[in-house]
PDB file of N, CA and C in Angstrom:
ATOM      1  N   UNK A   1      24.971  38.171  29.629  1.00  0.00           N
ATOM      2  CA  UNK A   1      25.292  39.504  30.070  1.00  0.00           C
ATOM      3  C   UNK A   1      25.759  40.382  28.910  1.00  0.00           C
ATOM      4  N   UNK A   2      26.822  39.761  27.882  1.00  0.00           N
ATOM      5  CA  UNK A   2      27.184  40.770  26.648  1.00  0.00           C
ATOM      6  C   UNK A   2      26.256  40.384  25.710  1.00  0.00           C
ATOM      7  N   UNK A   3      25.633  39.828  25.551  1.00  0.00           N
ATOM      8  CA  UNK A   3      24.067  39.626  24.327  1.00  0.00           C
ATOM      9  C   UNK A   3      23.713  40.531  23.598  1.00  0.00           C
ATOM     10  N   UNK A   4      23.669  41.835  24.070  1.00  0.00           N
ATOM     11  CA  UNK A   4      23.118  42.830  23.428  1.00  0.00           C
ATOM     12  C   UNK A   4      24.026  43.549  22.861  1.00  0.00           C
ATOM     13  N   UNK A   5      25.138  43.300  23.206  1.00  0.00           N
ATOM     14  CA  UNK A   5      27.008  44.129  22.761  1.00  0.00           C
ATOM     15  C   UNK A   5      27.033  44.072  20.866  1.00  0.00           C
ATOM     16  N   UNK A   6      26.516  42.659  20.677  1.00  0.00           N
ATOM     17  CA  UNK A   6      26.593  42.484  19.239  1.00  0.00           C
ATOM     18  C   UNK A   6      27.950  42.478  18.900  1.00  0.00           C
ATOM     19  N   UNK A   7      28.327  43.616  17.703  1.00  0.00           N
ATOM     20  CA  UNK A   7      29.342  43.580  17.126  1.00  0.00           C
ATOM     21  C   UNK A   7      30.841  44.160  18.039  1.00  0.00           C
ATOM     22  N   UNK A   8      30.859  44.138  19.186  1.00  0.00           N
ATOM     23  CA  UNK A   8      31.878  44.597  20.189  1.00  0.00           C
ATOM     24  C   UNK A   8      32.878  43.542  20.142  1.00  0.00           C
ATOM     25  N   UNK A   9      32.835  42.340  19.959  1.00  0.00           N
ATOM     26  CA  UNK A   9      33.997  41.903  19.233  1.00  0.00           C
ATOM     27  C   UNK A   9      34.484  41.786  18.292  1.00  0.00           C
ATOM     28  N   UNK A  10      33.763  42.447  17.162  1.00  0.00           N
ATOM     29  CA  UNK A  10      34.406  42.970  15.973  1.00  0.00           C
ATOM     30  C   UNK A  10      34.859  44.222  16.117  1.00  0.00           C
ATOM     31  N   UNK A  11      34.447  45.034  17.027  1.00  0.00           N
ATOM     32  CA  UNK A  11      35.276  46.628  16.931  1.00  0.00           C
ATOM     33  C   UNK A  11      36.608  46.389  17.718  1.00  0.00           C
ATOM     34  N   UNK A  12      36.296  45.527  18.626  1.00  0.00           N
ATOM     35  CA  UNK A  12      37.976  44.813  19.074  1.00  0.00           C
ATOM     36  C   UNK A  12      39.200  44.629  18.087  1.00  0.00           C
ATOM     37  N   UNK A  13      38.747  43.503  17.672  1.00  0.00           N
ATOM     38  CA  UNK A  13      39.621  43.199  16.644  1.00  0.00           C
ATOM     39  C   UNK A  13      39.962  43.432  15.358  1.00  0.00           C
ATOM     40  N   UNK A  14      38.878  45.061  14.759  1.00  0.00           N
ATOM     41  CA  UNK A  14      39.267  46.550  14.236  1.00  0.00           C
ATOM     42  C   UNK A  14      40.148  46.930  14.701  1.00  0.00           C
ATOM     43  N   UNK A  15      39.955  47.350  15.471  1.00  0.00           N
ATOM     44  CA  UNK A  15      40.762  48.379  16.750  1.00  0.00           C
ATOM     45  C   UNK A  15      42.057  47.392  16.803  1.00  0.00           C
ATOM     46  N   UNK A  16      42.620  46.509  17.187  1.00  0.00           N
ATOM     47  CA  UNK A  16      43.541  45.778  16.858  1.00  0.00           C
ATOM     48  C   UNK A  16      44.530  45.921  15.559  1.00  0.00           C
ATOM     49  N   UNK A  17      44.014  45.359  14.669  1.00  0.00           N
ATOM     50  CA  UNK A  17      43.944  45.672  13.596  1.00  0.00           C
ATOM     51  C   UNK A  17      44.971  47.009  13.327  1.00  0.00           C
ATOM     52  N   UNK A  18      44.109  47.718  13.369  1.00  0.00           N
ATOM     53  CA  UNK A  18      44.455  49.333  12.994  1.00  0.00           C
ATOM     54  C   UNK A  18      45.648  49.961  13.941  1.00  0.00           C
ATOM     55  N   UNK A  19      45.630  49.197  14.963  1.00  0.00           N
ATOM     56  CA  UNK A  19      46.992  49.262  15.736  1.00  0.00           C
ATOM     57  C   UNK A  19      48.192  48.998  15.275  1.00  0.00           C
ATOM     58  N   UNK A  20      47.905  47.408  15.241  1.00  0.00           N
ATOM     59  CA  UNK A  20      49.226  46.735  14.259  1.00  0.00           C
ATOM     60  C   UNK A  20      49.707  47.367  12.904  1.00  0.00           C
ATOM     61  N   UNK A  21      48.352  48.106  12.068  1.00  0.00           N
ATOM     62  CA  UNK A  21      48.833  48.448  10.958  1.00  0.00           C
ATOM     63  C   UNK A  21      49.538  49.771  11.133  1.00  0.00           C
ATOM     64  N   UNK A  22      49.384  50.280  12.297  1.00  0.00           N
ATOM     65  CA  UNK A  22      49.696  51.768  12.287  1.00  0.00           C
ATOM     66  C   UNK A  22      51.394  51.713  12.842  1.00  0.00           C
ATOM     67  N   UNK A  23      51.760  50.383  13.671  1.00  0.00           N
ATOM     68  CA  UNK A  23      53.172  49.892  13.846  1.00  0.00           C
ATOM     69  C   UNK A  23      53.477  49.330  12.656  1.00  0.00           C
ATOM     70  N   UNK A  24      53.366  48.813  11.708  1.00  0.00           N
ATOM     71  CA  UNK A  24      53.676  48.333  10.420  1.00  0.00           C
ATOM     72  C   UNK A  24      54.114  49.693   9.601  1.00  0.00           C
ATOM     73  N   UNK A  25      53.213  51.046   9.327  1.00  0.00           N
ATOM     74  CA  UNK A  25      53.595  51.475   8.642  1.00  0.00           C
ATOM     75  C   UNK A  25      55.137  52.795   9.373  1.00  0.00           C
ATOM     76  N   UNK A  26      54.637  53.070  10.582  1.00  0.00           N
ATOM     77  CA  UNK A  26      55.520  53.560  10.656  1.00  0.00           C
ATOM     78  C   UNK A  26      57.115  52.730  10.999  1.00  0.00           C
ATOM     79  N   UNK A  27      57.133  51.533  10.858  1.00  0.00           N
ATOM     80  CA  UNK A  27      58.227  50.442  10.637  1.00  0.00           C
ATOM     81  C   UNK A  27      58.629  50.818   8.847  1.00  0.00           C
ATOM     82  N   UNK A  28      58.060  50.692   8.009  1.00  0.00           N
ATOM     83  CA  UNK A  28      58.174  51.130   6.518  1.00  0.00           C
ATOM     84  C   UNK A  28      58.423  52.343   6.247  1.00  0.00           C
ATOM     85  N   UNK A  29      57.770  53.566   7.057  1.00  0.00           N
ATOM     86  CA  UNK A  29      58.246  55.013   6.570  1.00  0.00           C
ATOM     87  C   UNK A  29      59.744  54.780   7.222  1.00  0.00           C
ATOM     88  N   UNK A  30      60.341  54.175   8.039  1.00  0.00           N
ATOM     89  CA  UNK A  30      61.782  54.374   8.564  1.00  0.00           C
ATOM     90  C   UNK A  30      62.781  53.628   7.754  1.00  0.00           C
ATOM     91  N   UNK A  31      62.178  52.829   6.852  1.00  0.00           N
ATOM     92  CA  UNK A  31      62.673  51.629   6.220  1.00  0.00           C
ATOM     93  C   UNK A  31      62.766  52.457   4.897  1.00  0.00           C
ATOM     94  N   UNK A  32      62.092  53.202   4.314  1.00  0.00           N
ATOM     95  CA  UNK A  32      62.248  53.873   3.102  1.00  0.00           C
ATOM     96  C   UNK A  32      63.164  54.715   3.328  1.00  0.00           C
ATOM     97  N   UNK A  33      64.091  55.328   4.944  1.00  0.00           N
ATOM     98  CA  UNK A  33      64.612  56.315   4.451  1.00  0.00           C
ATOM     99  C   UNK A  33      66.184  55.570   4.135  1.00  0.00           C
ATOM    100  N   UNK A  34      66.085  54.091   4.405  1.00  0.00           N
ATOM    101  CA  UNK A  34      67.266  53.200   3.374  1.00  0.00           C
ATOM    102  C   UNK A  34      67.034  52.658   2.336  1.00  0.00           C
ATOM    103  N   UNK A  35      65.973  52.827   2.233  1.00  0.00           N
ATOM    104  CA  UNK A  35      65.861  52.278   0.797  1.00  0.00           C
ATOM    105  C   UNK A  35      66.130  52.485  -0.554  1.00  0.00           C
ATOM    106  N   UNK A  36      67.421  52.204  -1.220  1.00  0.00           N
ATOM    107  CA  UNK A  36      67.678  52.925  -2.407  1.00  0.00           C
ATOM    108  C   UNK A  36      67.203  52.503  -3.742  1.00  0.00           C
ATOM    109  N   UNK A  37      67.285  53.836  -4.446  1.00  0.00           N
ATOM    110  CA  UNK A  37      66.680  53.603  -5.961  1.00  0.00           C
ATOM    111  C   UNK A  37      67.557  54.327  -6.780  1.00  0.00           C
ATOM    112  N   UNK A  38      67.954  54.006  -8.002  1.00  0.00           N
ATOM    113  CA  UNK A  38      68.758  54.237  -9.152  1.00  0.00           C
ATOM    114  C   UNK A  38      68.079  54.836  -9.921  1.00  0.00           C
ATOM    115  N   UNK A  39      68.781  56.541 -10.532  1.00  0.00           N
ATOM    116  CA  UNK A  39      68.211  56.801 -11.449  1.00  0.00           C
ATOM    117  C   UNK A  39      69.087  56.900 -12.971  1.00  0.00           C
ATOM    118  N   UNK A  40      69.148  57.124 -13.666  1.00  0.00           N
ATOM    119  CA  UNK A  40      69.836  57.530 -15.151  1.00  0.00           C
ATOM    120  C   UNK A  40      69.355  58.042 -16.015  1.00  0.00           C
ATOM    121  N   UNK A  41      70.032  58.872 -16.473  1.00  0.00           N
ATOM    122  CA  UNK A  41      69.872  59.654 -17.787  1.00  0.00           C
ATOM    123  C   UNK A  41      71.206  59.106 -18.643  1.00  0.00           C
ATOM    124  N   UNK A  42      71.171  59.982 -20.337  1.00  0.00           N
ATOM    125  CA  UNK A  42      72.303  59.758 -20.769  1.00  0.00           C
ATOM    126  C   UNK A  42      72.432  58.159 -21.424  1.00  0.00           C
ATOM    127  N   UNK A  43      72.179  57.073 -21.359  1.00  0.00           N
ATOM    128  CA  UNK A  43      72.238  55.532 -20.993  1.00  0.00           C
ATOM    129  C   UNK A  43      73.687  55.482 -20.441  1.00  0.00           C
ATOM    130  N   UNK A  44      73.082  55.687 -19.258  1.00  0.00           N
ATOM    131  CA  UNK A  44      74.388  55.776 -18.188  1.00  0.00           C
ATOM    132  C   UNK A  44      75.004  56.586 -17.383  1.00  0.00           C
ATOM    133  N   UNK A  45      75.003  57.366 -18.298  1.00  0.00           N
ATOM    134  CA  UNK A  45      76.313  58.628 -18.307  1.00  0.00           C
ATOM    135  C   UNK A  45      76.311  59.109 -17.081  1.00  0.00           C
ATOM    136  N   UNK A  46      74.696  59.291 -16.461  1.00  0.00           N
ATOM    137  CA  UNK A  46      74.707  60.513 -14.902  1.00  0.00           C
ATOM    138  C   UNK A  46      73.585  59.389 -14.200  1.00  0.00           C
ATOM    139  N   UNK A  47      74.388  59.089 -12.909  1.00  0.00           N
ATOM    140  CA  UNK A  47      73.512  58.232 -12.094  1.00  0.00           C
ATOM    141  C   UNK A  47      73.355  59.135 -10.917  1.00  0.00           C
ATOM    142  N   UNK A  48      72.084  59.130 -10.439  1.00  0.00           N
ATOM    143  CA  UNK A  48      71.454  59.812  -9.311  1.00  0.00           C
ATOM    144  C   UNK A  48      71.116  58.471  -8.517  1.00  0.00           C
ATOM    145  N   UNK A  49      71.118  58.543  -7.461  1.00  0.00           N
ATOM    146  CA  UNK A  49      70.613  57.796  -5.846  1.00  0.00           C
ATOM    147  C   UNK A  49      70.232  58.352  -4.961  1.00  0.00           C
ATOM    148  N   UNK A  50      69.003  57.700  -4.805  1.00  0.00           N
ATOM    149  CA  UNK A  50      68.134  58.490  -3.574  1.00  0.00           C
ATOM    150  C   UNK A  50      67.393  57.685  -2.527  1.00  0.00           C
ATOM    151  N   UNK A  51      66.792  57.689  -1.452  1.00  0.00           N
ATOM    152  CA  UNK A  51      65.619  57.174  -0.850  1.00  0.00           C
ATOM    153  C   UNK A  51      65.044  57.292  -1.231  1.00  0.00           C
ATOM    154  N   UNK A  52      64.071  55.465  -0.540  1.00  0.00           N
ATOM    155  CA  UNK A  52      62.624  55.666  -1.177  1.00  0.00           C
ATOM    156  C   UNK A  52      61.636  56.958  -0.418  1.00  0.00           C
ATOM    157  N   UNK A  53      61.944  57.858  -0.151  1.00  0.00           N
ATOM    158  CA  UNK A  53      61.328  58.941   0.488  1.00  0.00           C
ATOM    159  C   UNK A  53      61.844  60.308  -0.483  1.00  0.00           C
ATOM    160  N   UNK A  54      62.967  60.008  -1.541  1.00  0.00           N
ATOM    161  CA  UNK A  54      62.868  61.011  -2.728  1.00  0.00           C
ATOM    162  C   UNK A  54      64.107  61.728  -2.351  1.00  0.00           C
ATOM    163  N   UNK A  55      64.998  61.341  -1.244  1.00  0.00           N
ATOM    164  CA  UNK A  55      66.098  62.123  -0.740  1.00  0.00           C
ATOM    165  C   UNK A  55      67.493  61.702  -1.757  1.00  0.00           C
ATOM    166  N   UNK A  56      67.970  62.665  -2.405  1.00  0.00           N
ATOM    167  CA  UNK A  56      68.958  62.510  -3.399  1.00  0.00           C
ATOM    168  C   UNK A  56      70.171  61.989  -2.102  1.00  0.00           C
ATOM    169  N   UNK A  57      71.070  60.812  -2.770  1.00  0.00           N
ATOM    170  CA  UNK A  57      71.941  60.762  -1.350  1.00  0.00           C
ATOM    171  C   UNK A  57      73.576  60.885  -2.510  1.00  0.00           C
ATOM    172  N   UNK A  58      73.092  60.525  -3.924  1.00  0.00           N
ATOM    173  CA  UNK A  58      74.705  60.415  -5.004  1.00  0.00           C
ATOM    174  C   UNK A  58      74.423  61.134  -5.587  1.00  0.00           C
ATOM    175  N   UNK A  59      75.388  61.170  -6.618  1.00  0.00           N
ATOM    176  CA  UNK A  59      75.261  61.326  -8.083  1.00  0.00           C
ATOM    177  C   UNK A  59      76.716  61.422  -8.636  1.00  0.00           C
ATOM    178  N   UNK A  60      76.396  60.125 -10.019  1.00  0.00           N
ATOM    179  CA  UNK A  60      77.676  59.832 -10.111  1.00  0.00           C
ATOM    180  C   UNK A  60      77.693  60.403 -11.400  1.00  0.00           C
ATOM    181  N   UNK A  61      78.288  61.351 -12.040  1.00  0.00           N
ATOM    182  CA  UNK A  61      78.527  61.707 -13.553  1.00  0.00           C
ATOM    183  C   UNK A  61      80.264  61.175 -14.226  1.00  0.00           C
ATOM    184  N   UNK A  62      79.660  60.273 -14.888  1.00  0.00           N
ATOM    185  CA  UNK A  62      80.618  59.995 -16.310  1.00  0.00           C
ATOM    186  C   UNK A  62      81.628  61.073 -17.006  1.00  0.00           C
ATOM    187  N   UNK A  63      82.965  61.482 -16.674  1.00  0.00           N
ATOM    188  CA  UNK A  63      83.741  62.355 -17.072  1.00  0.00           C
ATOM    189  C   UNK A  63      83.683  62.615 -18.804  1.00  0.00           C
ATOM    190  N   UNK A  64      83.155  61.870 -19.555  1.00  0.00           N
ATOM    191  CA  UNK A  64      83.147  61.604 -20.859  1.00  0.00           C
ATOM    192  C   UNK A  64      82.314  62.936 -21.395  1.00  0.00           C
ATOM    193  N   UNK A  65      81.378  62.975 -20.312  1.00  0.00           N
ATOM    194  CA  UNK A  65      80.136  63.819 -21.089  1.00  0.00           C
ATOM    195  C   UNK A  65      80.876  65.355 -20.240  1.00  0.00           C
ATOM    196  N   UNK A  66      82.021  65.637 -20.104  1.00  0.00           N
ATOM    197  CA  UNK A  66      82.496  66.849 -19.996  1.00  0.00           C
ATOM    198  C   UNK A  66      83.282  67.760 -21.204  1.00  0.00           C
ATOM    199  N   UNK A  67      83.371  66.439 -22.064  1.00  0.00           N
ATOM    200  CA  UNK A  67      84.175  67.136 -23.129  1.00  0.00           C
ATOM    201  C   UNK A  67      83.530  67.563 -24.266  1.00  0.00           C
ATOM    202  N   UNK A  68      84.161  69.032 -24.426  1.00  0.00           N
ATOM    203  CA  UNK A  68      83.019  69.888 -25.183  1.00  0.00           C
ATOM    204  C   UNK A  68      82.847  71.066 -24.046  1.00  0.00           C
ATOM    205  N   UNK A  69      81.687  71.727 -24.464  1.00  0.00           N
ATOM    206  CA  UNK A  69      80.933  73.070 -24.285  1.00  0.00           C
ATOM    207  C   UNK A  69      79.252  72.532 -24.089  1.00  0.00           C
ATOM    208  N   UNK A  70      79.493  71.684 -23.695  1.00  0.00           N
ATOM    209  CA  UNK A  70      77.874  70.966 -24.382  1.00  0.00           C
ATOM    210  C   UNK A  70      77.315  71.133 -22.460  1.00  0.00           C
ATOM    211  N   UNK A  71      77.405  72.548 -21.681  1.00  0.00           N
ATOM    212  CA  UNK A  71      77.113  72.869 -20.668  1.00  0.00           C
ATOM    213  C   UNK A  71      75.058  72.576 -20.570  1.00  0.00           C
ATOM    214  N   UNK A  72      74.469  73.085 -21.132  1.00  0.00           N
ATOM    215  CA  UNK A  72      73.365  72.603 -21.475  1.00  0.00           C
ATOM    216  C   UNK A  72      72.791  71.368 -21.107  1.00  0.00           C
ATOM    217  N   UNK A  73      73.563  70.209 -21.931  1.00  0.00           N
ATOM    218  CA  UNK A  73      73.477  69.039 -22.317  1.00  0.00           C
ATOM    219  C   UNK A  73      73.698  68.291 -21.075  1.00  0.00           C
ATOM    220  N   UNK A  74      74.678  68.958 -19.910  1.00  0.00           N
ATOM    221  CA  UNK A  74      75.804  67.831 -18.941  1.00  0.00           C
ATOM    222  C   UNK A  74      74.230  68.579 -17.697  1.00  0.00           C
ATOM    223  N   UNK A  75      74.156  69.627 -17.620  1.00  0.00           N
ATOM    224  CA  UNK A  75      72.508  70.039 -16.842  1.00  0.00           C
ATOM    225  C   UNK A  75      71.247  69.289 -17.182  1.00  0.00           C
ATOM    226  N   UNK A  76      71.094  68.950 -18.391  1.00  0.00           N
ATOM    227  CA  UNK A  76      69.933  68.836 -18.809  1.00  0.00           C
ATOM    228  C   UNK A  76      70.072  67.026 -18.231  1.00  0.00           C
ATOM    229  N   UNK A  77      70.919  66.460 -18.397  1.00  0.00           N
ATOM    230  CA  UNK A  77      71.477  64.907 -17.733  1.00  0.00           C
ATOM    231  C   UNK A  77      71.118  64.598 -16.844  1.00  0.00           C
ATOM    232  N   UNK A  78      71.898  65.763 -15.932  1.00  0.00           N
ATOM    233  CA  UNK A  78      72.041  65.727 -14.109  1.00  0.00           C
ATOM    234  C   UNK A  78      70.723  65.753 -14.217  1.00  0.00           C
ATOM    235  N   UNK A  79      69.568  66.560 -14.606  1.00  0.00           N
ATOM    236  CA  UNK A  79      68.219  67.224 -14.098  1.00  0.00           C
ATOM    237  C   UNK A  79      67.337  65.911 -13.988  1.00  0.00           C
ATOM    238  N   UNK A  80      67.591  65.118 -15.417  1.00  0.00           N
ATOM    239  CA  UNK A  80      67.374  64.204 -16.008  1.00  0.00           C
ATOM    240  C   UNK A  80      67.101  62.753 -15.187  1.00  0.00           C
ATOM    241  N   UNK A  81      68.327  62.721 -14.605  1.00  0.00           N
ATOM    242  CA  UNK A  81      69.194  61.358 -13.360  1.00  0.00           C
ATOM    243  C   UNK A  81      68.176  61.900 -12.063  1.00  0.00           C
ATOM    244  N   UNK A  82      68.132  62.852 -11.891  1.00  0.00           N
ATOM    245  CA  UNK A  82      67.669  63.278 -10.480  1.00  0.00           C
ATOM    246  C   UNK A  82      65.583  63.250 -10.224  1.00  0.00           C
ATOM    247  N   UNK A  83      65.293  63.297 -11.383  1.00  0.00           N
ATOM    248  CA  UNK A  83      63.875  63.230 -11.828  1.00  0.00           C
ATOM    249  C   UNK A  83      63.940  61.777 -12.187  1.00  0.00           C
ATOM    250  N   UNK A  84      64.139  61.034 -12.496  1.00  0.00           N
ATOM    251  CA  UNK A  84      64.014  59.341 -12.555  1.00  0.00           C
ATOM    252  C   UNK A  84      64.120  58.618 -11.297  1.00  0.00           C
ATOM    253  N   UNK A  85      65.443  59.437 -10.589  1.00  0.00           N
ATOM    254  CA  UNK A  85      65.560  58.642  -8.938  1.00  0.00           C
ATOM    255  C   UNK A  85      64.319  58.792  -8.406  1.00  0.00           C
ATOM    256  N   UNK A  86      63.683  60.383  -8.488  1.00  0.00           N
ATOM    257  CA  UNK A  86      62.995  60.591  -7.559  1.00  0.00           C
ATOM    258  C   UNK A  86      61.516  59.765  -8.167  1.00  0.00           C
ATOM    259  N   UNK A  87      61.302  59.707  -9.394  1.00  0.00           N
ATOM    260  CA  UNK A  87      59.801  58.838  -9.734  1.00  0.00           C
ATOM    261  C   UNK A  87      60.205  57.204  -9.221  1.00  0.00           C
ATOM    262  N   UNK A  88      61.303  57.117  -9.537  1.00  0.00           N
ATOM    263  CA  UNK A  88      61.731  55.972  -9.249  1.00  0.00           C
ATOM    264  C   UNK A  88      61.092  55.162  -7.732  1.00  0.00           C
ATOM    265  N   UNK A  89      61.790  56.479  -7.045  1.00  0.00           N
ATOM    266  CA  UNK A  89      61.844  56.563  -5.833  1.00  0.00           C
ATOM    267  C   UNK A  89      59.948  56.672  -5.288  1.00  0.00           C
ATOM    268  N   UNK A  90      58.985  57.624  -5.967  1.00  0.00           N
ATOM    269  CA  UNK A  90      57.715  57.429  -5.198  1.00  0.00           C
ATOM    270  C   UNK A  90      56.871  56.018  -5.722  1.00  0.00           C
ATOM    271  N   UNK A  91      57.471  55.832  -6.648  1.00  0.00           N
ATOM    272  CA  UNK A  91      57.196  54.039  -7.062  1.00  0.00           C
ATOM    273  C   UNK A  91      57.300  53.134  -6.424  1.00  0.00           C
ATOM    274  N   UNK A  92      58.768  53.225  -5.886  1.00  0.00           N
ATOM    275  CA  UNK A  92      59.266  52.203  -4.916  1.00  0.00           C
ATOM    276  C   UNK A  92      58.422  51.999  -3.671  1.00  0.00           C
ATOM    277  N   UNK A  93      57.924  53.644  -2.999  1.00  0.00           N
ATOM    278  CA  UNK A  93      57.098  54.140  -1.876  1.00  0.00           C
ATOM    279  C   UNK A  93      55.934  53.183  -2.140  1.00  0.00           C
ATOM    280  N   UNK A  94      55.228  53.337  -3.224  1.00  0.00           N
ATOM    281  CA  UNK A  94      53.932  52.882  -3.699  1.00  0.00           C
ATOM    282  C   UNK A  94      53.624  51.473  -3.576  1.00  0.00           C
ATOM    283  N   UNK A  95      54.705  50.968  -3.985  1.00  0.00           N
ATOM    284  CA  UNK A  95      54.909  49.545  -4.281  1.00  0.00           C
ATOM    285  C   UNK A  95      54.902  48.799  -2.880  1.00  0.00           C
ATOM    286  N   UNK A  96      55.611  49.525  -1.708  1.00  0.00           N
ATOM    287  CA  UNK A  96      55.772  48.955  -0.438  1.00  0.00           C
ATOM    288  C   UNK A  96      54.479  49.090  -0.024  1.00  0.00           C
ATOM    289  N   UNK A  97      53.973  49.971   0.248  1.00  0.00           N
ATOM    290  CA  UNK A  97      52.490  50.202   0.513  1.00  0.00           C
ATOM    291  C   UNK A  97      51.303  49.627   0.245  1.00  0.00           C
ATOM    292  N   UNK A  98      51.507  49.107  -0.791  1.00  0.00           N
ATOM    293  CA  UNK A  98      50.328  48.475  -1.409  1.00  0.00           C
ATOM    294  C   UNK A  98      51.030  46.890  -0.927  1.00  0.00           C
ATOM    295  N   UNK A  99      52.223  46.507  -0.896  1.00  0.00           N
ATOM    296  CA  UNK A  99      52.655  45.456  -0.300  1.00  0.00           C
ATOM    297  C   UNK A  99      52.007  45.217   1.207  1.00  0.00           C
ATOM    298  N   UNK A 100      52.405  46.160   2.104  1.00  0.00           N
ATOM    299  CA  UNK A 100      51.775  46.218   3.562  1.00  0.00           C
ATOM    300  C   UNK A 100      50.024  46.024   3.487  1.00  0.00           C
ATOM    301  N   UNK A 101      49.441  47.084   2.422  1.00  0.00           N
ATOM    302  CA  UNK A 101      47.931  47.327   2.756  1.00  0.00           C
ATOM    303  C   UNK A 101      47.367  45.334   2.205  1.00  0.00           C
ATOM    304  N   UNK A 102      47.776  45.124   1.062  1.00  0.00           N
ATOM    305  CA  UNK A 102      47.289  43.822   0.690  1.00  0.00           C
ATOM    306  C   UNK A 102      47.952  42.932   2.217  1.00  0.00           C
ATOM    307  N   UNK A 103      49.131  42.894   2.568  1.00  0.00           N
ATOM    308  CA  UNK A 103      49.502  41.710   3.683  1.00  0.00           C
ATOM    309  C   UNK A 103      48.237  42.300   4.941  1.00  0.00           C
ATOM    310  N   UNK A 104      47.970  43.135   4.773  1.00  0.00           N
ATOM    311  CA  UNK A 104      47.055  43.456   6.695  1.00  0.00           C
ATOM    312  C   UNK A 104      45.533  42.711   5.835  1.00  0.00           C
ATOM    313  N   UNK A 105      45.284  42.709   4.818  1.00  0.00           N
ATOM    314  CA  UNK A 105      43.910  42.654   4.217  1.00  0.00           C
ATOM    315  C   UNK A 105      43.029  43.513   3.584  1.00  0.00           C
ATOM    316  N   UNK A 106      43.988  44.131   3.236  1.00  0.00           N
ATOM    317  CA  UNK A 106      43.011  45.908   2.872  1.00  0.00           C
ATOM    318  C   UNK A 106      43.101  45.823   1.143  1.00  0.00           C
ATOM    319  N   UNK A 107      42.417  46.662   0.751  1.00  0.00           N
ATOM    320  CA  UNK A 107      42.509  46.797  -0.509  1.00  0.00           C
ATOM    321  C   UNK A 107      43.823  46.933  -1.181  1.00  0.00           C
ATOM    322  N   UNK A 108      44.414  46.892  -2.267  1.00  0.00           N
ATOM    323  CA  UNK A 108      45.609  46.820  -2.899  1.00  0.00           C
ATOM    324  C   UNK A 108      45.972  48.447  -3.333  1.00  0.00           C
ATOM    325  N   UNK A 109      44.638  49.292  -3.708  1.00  0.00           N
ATOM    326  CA  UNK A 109      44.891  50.253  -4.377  1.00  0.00           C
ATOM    327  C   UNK A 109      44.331  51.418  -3.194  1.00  0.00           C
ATOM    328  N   UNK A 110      44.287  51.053  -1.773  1.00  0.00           N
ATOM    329  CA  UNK A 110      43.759  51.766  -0.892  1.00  0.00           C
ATOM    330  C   UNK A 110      44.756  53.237  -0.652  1.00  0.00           C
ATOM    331  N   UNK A 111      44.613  54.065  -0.805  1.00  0.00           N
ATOM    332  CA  UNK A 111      45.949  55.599  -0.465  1.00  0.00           C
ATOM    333  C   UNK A 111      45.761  55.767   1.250  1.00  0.00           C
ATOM    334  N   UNK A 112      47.272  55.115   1.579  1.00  0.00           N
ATOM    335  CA  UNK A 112      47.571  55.926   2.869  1.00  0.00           C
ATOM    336  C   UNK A 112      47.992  56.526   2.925  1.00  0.00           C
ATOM    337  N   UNK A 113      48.173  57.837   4.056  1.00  0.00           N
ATOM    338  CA  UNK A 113      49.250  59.175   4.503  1.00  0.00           C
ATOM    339  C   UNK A 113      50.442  58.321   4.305  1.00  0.00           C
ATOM    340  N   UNK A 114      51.395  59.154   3.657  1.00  0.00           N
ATOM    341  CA  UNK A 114      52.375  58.883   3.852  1.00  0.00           C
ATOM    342  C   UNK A 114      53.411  60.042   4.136  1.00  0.00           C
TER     343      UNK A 114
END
């Protein structure tokens, strides 16, 4: 009776598939918005923290680098700390992703919405 269906149990267990992965990722976009990443400038001096979704949540600056006039320098730090969290941070994104796409069977370097 299904003889002629052919590949209808492979679009099943596509369709499956693409289900589970679509509960997988939105399990990971909720999971990145705890996920923290460290940034620094300075070697040290100004630490930024953010989600892996790029959301600044710290920033810890070193009282050391206040002394002086060196206003410039204590900006150019912060700017510094806050641009590392955040590459930091779409790395981290990247890294999970390509973790999930290789565990379902998919290519490693495949780009999902995120």
């Amino acid at each position: 009776m299904f003889k002629g269906l052919g590949g209808l149990g492979d679009m099943a267990k596509m369709m499956k598939t693409a289900q589970e992965m679509q509960v997988k990722i939105a399990e990971l976009q909720d999971q990145m918005h705890t996920m923290l990443v460290e940034g620094q400038s300075g070697a040290g001096l100004v630490k930024a923290v953010a989600t892996a979704k790029g959301e600044l949540k710290s920033l810890d600056i070193d009282p050391s680098i206040f002394n002086g006039s060196d206003k410039e320098v204590v900006e150019d730090l912060i700017l510094a700390a806050i641009k590392d969290a955040q590459s930091k941070a779409a790395q981290r994104a990247e890294d999970e992703m390509s973790k999930l796409t290789s565990e379902m069977g998919l290519p490693a370097d495949m780009k999902l919405p995120f």
